[in-house]
Structures are given as structure tokens and as C-alpha cells.
PDB file of N, CA and C in Angstrom:
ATOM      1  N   UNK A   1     -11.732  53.777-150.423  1.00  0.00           N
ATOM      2  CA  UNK A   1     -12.672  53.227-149.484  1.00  0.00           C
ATOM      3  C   UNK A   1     -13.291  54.380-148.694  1.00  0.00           C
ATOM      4  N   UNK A   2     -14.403  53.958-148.871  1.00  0.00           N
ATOM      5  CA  UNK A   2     -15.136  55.506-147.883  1.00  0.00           C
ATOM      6  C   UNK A   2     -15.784  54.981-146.777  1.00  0.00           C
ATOM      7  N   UNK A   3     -16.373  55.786-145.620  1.00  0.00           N
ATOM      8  CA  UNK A   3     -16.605  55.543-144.491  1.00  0.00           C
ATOM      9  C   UNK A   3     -18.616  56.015-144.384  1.00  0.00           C
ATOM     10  N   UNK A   4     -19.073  54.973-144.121  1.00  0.00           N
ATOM     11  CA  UNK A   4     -20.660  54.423-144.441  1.00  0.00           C
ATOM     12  C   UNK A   4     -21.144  54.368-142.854  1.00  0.00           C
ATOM     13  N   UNK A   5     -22.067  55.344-142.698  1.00  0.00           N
ATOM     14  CA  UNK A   5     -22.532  55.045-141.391  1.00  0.00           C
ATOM     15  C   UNK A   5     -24.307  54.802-141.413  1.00  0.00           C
ATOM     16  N   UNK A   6     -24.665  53.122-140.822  1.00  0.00           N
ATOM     17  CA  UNK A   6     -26.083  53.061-141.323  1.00  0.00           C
ATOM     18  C   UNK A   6     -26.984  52.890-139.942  1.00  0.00           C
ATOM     19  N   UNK A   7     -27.873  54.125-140.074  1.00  0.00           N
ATOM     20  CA  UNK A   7     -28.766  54.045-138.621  1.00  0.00           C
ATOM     21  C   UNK A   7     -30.163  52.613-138.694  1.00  0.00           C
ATOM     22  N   UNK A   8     -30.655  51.683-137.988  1.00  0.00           N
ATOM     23  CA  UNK A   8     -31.333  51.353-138.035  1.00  0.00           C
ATOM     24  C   UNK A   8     -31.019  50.204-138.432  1.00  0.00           C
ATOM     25  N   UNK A   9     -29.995  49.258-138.553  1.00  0.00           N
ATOM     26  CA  UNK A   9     -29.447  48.309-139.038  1.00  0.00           C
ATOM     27  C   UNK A   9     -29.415  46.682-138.559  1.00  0.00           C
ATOM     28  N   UNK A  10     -30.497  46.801-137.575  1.00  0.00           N
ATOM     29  CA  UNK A  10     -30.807  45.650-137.106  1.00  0.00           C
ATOM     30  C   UNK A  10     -31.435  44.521-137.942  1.00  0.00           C
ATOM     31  N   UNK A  11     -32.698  45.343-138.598  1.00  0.00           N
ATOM     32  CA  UNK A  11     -33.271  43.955-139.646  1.00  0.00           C
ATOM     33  C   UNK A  11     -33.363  44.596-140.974  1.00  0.00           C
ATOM     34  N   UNK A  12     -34.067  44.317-141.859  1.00  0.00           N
ATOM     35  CA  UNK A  12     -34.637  45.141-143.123  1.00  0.00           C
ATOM     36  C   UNK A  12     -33.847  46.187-143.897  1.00  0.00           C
ATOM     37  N   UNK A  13     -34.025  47.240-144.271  1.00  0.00           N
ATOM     38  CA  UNK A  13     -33.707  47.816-145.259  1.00  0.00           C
ATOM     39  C   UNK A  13     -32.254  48.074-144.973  1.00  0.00           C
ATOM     40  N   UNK A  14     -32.295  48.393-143.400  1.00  0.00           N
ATOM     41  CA  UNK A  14     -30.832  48.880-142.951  1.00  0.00           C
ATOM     42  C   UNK A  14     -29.940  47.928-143.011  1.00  0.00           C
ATOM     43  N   UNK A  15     -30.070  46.777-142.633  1.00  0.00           N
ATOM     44  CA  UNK A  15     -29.390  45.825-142.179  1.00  0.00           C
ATOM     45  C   UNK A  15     -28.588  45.537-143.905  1.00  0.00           C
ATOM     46  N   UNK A  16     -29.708  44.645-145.169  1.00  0.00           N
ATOM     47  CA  UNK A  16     -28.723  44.843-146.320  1.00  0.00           C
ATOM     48  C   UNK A  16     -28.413  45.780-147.116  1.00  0.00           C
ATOM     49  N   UNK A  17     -28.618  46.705-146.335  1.00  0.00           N
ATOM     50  CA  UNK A  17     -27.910  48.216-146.747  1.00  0.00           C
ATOM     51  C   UNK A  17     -26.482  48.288-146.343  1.00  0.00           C
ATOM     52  N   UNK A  18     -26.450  47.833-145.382  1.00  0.00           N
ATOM     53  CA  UNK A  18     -24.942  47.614-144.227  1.00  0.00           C
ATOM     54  C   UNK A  18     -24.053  46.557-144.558  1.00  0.00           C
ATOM     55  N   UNK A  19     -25.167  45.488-144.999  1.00  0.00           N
ATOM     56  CA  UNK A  19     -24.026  44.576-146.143  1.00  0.00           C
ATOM     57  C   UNK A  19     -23.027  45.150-147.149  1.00  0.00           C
ATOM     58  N   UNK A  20     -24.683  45.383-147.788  1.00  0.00           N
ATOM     59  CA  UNK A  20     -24.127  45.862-149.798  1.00  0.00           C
ATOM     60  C   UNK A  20     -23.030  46.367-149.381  1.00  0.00           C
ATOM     61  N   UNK A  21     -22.706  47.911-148.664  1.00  0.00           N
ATOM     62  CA  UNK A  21     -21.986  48.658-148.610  1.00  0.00           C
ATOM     63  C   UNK A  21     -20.347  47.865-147.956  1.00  0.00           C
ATOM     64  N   UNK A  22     -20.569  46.859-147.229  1.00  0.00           N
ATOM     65  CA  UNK A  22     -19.426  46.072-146.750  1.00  0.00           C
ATOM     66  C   UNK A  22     -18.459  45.199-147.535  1.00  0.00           C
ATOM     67  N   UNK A  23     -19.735  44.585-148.559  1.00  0.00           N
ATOM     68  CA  UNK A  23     -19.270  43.828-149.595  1.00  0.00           C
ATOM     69  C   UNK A  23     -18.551  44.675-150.387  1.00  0.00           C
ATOM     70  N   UNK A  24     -19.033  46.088-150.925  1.00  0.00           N
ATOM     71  CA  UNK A  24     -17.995  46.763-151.449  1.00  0.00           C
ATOM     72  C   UNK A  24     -17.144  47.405-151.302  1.00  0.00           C
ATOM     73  N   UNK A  25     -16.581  46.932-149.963  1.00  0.00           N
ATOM     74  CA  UNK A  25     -15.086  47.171-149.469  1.00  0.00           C
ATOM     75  C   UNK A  25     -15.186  48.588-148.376  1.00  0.00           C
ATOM     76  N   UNK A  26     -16.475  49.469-148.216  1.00  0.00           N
ATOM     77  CA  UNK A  26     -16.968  50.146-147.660  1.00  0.00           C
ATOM     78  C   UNK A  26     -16.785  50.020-145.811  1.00  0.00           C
ATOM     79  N   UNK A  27     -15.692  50.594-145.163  1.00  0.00           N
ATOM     80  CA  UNK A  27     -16.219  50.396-143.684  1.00  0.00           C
ATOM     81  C   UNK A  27     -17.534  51.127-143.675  1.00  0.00           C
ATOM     82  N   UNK A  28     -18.088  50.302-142.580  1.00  0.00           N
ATOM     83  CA  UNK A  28     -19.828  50.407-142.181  1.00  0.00           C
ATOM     84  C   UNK A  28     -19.577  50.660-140.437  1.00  0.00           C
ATOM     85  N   UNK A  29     -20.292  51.649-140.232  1.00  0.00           N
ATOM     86  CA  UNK A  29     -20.280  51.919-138.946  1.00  0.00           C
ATOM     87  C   UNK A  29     -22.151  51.958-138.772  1.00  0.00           C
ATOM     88  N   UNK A  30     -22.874  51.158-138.310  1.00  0.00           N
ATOM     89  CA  UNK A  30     -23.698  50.331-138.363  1.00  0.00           C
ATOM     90  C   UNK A  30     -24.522  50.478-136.667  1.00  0.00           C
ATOM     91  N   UNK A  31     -25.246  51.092-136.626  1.00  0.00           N
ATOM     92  CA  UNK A  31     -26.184  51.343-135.403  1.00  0.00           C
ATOM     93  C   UNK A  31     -27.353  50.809-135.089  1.00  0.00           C
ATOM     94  N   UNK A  32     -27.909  50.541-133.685  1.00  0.00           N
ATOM     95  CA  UNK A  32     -29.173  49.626-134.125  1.00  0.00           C
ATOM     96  C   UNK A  32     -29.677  49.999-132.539  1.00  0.00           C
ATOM     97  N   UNK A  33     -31.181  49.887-132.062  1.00  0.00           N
ATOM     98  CA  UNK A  33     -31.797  50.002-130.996  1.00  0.00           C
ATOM     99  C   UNK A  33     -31.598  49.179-129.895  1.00  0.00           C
ATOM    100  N   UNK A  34     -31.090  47.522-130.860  1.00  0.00           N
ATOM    101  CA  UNK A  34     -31.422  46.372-129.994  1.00  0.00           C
ATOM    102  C   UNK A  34     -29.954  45.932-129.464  1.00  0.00           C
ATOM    103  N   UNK A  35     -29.009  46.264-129.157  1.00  0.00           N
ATOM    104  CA  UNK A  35     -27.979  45.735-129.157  1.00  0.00           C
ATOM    105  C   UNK A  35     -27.587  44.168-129.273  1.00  0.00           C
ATOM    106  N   UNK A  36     -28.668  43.680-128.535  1.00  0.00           N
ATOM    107  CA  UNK A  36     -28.779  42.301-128.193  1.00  0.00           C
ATOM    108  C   UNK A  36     -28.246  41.511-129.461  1.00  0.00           C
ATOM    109  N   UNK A  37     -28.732  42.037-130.844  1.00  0.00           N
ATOM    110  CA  UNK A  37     -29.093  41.105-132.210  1.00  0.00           C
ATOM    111  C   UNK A  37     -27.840  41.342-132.606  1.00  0.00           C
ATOM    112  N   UNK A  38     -26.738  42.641-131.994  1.00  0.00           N
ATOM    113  CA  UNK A  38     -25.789  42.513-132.609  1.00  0.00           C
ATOM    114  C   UNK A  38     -24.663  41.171-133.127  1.00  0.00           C
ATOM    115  N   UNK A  39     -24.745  40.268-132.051  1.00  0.00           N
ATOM    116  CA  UNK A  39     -24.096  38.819-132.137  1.00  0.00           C
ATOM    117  C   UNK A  39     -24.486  38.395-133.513  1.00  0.00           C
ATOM    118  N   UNK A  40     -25.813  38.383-134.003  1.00  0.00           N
ATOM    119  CA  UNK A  40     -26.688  37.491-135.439  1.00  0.00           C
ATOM    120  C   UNK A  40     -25.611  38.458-136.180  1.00  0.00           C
ATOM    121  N   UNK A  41     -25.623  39.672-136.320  1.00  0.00           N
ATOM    122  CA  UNK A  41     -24.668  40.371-137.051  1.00  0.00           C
ATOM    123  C   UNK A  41     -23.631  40.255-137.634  1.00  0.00           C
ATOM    124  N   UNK A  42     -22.903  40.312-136.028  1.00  0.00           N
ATOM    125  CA  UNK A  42     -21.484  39.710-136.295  1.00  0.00           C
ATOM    126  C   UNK A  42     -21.572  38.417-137.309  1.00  0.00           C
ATOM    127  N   UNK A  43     -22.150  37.335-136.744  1.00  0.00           N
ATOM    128  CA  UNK A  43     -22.113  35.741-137.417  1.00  0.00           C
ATOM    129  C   UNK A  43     -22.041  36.000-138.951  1.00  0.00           C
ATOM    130  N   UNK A  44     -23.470  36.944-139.312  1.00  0.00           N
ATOM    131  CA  UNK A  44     -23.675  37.311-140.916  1.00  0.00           C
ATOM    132  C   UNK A  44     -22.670  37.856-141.507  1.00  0.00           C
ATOM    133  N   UNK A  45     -21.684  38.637-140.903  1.00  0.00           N
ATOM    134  CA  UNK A  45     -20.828  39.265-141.694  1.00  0.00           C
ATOM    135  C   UNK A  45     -19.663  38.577-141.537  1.00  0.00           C
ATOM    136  N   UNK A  46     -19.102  37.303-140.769  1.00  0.00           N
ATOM    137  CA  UNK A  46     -18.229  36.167-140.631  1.00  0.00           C
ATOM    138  C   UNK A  46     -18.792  35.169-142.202  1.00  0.00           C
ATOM    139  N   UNK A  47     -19.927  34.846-142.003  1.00  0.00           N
ATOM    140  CA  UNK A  47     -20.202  34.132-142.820  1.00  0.00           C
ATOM    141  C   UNK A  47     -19.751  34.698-144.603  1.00  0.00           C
TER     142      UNK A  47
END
């Protein structure tokens, strides 16, 4: 397991970039401008 750090990860490229890499067992250390959206985040990666 390797350690994935994705800048910009709020919507778009970053964001299922931060998936893919989660789904494949990848910790994601996952940064974003808005903090706020982090909650939608969390939910997506519960789901």
C-alpha cells in the first residue's frame, strides 16, 4: 500500500483521482481550497 497525496480534490479531476486511488487500497491524503465540501467527501467515500 503506498501513500497518495492529491492537491485540488474538491470536484473534477482531483476528486476521482482521490477515489480511484482509495478504491485501490491506496491511503489518499487529499487537499482542497474549500474545506466546507469536505463533509460531501466524507459521505462519498462512506458510501
Amino acid at each position: 500500500m503506498k501513500n497518495v497525496l492529491i492537491t485540488g480534490e474538491s470536484r473534477g479531476i482531483g476528486r476521482e483521482t482521490a477515489l480511484a486511488f482509495g478504491r485501490a487500497g491506496h491511503n489518499v491524503f487529499a487537499t482542497m481550497r474549500s474545506p466546507n465540501k469536505a463533509a460531501d467527501y466524507r459521505q462519498q467515500i462512506k458510501d
